[in-house]
PDB file of N, CA and C in Angstrom:
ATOM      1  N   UNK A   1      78.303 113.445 149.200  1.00  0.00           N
ATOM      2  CA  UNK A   1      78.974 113.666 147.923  1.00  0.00           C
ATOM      3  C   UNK A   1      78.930 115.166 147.614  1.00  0.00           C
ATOM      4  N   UNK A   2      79.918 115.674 146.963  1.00  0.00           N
ATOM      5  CA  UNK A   2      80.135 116.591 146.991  1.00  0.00           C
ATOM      6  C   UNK A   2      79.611 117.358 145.278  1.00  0.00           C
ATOM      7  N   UNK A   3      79.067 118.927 145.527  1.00  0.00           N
ATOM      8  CA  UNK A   3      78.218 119.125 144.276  1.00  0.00           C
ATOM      9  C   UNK A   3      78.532 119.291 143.088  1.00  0.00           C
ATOM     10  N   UNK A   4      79.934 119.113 143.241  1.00  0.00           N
ATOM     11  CA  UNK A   4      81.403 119.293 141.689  1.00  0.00           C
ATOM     12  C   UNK A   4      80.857 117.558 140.880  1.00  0.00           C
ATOM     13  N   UNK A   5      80.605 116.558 142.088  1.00  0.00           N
ATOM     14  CA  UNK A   5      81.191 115.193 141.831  1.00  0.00           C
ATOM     15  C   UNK A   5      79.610 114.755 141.127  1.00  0.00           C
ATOM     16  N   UNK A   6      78.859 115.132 141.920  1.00  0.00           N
ATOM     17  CA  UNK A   6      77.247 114.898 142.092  1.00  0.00           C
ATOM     18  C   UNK A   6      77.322 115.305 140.144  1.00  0.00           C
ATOM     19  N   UNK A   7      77.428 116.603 139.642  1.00  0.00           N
ATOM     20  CA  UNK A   7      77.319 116.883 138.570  1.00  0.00           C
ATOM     21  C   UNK A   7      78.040 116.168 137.486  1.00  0.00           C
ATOM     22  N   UNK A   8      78.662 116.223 137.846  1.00  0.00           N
ATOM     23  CA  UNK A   8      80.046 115.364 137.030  1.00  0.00           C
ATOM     24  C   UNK A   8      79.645 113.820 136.704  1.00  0.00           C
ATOM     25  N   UNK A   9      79.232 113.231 137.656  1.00  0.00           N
ATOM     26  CA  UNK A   9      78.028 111.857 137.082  1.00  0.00           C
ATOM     27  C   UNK A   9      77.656 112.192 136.110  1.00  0.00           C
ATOM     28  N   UNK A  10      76.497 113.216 136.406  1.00  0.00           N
ATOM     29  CA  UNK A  10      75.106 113.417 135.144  1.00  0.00           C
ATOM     30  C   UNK A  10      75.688 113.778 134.166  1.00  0.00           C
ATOM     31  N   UNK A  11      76.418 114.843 133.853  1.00  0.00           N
ATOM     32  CA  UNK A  11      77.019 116.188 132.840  1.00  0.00           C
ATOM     33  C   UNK A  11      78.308 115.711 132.472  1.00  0.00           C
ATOM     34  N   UNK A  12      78.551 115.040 131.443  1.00  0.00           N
ATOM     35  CA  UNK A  12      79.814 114.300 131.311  1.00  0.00           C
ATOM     36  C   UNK A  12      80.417 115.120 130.247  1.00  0.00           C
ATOM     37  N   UNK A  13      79.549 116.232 129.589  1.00  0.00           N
ATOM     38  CA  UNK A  13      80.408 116.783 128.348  1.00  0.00           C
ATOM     39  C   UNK A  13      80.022 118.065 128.231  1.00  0.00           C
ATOM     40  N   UNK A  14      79.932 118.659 129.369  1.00  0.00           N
ATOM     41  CA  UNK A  14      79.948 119.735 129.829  1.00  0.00           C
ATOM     42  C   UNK A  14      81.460 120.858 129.795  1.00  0.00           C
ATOM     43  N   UNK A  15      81.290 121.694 128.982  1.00  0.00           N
ATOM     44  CA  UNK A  15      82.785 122.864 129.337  1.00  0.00           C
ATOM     45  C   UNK A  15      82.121 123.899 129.962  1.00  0.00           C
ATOM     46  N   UNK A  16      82.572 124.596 130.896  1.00  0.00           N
ATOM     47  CA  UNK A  16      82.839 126.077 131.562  1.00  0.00           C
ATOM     48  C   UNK A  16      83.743 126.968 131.065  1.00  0.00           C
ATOM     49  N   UNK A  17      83.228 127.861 130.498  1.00  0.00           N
ATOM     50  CA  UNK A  17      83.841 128.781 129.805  1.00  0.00           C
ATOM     51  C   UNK A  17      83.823 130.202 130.805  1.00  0.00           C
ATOM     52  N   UNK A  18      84.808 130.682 130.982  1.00  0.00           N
ATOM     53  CA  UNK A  18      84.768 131.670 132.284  1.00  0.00           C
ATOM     54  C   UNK A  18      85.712 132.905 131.279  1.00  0.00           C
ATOM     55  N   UNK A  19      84.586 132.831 129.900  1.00  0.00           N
ATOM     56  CA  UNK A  19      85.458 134.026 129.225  1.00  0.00           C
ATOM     57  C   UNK A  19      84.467 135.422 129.270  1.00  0.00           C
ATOM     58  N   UNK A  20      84.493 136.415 129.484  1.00  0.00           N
ATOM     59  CA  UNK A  20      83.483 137.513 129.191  1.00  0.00           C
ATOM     60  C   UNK A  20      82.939 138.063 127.945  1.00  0.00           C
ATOM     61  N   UNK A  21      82.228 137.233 127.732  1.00  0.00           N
ATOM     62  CA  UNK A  21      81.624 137.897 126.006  1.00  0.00           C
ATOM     63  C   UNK A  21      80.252 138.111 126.100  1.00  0.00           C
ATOM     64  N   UNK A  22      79.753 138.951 125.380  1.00  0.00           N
ATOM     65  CA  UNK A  22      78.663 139.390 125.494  1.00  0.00           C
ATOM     66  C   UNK A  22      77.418 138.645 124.914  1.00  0.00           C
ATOM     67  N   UNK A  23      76.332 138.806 125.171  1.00  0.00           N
ATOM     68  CA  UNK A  23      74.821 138.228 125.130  1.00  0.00           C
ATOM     69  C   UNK A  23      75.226 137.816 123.623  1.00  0.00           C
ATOM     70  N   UNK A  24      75.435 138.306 122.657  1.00  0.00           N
ATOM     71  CA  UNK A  24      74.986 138.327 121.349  1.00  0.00           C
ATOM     72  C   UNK A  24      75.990 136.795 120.800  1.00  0.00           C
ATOM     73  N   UNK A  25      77.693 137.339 121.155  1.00  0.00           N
ATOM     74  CA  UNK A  25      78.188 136.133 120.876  1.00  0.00           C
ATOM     75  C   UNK A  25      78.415 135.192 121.478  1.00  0.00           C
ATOM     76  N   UNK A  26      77.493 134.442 122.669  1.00  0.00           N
ATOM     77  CA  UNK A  26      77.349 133.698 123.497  1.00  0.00           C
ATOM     78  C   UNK A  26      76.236 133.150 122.872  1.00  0.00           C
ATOM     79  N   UNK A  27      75.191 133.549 122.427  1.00  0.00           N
ATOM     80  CA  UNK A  27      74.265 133.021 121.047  1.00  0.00           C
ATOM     81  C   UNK A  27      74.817 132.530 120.168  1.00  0.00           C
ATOM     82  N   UNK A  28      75.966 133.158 119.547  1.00  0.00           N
ATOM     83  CA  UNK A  28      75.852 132.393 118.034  1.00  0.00           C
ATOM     84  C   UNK A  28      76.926 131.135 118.602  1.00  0.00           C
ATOM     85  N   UNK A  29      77.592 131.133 120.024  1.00  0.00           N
ATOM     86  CA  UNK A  29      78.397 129.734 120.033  1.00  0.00           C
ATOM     87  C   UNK A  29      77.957 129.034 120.221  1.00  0.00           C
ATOM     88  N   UNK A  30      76.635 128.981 120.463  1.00  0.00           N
ATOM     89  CA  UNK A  30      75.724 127.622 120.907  1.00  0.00           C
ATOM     90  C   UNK A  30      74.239 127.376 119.477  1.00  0.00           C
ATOM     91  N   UNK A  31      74.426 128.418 118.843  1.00  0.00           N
ATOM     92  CA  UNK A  31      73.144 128.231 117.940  1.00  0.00           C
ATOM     93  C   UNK A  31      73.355 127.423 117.135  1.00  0.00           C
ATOM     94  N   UNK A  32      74.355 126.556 116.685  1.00  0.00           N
ATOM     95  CA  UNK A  32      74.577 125.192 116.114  1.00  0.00           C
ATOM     96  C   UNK A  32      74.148 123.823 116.717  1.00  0.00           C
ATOM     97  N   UNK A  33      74.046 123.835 117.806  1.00  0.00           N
ATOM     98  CA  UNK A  33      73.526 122.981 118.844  1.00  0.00           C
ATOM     99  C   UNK A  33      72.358 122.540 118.643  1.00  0.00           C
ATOM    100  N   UNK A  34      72.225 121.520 119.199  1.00  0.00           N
ATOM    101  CA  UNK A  34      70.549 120.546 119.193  1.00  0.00           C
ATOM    102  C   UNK A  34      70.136 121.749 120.376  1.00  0.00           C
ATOM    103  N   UNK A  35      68.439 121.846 119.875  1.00  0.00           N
ATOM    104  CA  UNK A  35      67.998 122.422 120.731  1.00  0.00           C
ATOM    105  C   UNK A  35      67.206 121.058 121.852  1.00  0.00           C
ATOM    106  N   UNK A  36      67.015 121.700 123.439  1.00  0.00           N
ATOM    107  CA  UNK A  36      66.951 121.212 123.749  1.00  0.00           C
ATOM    108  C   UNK A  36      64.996 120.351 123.897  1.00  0.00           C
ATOM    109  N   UNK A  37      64.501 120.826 123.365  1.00  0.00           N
ATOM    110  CA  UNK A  37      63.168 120.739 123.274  1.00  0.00           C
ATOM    111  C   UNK A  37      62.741 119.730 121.906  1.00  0.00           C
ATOM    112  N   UNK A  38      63.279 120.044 121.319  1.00  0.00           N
ATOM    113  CA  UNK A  38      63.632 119.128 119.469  1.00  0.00           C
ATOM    114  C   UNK A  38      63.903 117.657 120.101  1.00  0.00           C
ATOM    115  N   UNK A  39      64.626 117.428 120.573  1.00  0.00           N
ATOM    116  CA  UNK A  39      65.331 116.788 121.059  1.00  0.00           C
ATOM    117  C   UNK A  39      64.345 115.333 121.850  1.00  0.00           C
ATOM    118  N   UNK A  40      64.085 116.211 122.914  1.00  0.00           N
ATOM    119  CA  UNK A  40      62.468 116.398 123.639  1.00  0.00           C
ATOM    120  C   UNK A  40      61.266 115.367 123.215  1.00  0.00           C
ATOM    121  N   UNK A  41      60.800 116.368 121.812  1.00  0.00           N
ATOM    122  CA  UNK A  41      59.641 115.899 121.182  1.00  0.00           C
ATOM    123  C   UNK A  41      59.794 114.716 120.024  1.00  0.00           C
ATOM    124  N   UNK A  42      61.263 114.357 119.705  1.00  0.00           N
ATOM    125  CA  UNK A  42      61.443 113.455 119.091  1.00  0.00           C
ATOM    126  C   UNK A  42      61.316 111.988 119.579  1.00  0.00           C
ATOM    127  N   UNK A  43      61.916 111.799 121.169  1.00  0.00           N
ATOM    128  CA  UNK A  43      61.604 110.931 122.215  1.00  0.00           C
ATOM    129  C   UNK A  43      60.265 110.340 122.183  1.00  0.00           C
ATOM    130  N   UNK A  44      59.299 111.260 122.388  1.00  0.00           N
ATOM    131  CA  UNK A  44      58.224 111.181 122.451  1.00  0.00           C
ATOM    132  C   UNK A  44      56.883 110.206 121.670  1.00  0.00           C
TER     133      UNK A  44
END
């Protein structure tokens, strides 16, 4: 199986963004997001 397909199972809502922006606003597009550790310890 091939490693596009392999991922594509697991990662179903996954985007690739292949835009060039810098460190800072590549932070604030994701700082709305569940973190992934929160997340984590709630399981628990």
């Amino acid at each position: 199986m091939e490693r596009a397909e392999v991922l594509d199972d697991y990662f179903t809502d996954i985007t690739v963004v292949e835009e060039d922006i810098d460190e800072a606003t590549g932070w604030q597009r994701i700082d709305d997001l569940p973190g992934l550790w929160e997340q984590a310890f709630e399981e628990v």
